[in-house]
Protein backbone atom coordinates (compact mmCIF):
# COMPACT_ATOMS: atom_id res chain seq x y z
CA UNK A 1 -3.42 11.46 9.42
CA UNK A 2 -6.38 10.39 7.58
CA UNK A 3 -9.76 12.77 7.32
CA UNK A 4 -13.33 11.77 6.59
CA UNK A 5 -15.48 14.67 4.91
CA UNK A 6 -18.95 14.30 4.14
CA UNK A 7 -20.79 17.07 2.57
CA UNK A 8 -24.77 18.53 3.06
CA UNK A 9 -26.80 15.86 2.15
CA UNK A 10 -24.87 13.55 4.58
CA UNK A 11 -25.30 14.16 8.72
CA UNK A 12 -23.85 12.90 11.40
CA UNK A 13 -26.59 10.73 12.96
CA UNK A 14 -24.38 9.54 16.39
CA UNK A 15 -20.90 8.57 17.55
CA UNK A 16 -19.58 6.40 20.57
CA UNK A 17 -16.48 5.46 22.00
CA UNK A 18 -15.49 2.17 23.63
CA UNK A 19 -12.30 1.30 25.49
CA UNK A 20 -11.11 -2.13 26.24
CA UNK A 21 -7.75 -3.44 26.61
CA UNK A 22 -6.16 -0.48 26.09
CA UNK A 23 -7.67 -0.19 22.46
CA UNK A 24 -10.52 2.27 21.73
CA UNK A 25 -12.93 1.82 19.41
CA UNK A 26 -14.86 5.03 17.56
CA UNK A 27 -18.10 3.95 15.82
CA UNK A 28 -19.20 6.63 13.91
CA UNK A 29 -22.84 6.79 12.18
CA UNK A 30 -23.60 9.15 8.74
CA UNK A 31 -27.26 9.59 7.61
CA UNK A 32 -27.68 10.16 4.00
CA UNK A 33 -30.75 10.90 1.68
CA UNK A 34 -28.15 11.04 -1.27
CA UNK A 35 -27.34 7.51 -2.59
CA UNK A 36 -24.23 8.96 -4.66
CA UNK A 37 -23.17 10.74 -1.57
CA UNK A 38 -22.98 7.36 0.40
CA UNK A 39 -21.18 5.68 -2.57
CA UNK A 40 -18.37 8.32 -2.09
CA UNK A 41 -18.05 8.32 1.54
CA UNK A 42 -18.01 4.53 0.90
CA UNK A 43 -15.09 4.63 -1.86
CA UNK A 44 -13.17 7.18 0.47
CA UNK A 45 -13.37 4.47 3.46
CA UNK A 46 -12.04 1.69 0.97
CA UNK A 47 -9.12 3.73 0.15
CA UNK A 48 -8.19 4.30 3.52
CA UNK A 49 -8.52 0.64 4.36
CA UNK A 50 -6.16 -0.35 2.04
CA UNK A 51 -3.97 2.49 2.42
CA UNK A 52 -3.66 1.42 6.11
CA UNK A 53 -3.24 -2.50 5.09
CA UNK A 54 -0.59 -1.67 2.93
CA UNK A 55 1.23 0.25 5.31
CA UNK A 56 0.84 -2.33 8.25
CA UNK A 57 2.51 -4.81 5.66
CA UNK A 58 6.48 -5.63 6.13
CA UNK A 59 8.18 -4.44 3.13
CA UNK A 60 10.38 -7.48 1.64
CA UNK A 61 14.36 -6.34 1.12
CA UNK A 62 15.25 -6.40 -2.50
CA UNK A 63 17.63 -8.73 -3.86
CA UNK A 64 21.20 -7.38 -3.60
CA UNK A 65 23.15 -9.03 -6.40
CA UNK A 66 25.78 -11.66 -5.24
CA UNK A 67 29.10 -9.97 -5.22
CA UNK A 68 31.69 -10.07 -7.94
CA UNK A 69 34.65 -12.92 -7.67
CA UNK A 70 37.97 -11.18 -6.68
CA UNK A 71 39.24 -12.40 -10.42
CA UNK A 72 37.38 -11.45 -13.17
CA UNK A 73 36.13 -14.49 -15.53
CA UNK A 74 39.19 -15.87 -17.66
CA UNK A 75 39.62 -14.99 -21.36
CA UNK A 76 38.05 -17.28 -23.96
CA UNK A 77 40.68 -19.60 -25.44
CA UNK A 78 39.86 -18.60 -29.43
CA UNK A 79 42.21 -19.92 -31.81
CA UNK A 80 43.62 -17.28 -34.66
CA UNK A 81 43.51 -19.29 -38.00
CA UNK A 82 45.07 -16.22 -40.17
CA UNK A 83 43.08 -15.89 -43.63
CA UNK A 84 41.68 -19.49 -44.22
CA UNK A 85 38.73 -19.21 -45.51
């Protein structure tokens, strides 16, 4: 479960709920007189934004490597020449 905390220069200002189609929506509202404060809440909302998109995203299967041939490869054909040089 994901949490939103705001600390003292940030209040809640007003909430509201709306239900339609068997979805409900939560708008919530946060006053600030603390620009840095905002910019925090703000980075904490992108994180859970993509944290969410990334979850809602099918995973792809890795690639299972093609399965060995019931022989193994034949020898190399190398030709012994003795000591020539």
């Amino acid at each position: 479960m994901t949490g939103i905390y705001f600390q003292a220069p940030c209040r809640l200002k007003s909430y509201s709920a709306t239900t339609k189609s068997g979805k409900t929506v939560v708008r919530i509202e946060i006053e600030s007189t603390d620009h840095r404060e905002a910019g925090y809440l703000l980075n904490d909302l992108e994180k859970i934004l993509k944290q969410q998109k990334e979850a809602a995203r099918p995973r792809k299967e890795p690639k299972v490597a093609p399965k060995p041939l019931a022989l193994p490869a034949p020898a190399l054909q190398l030709t012994y020449r003795g000591d020539a040089e």
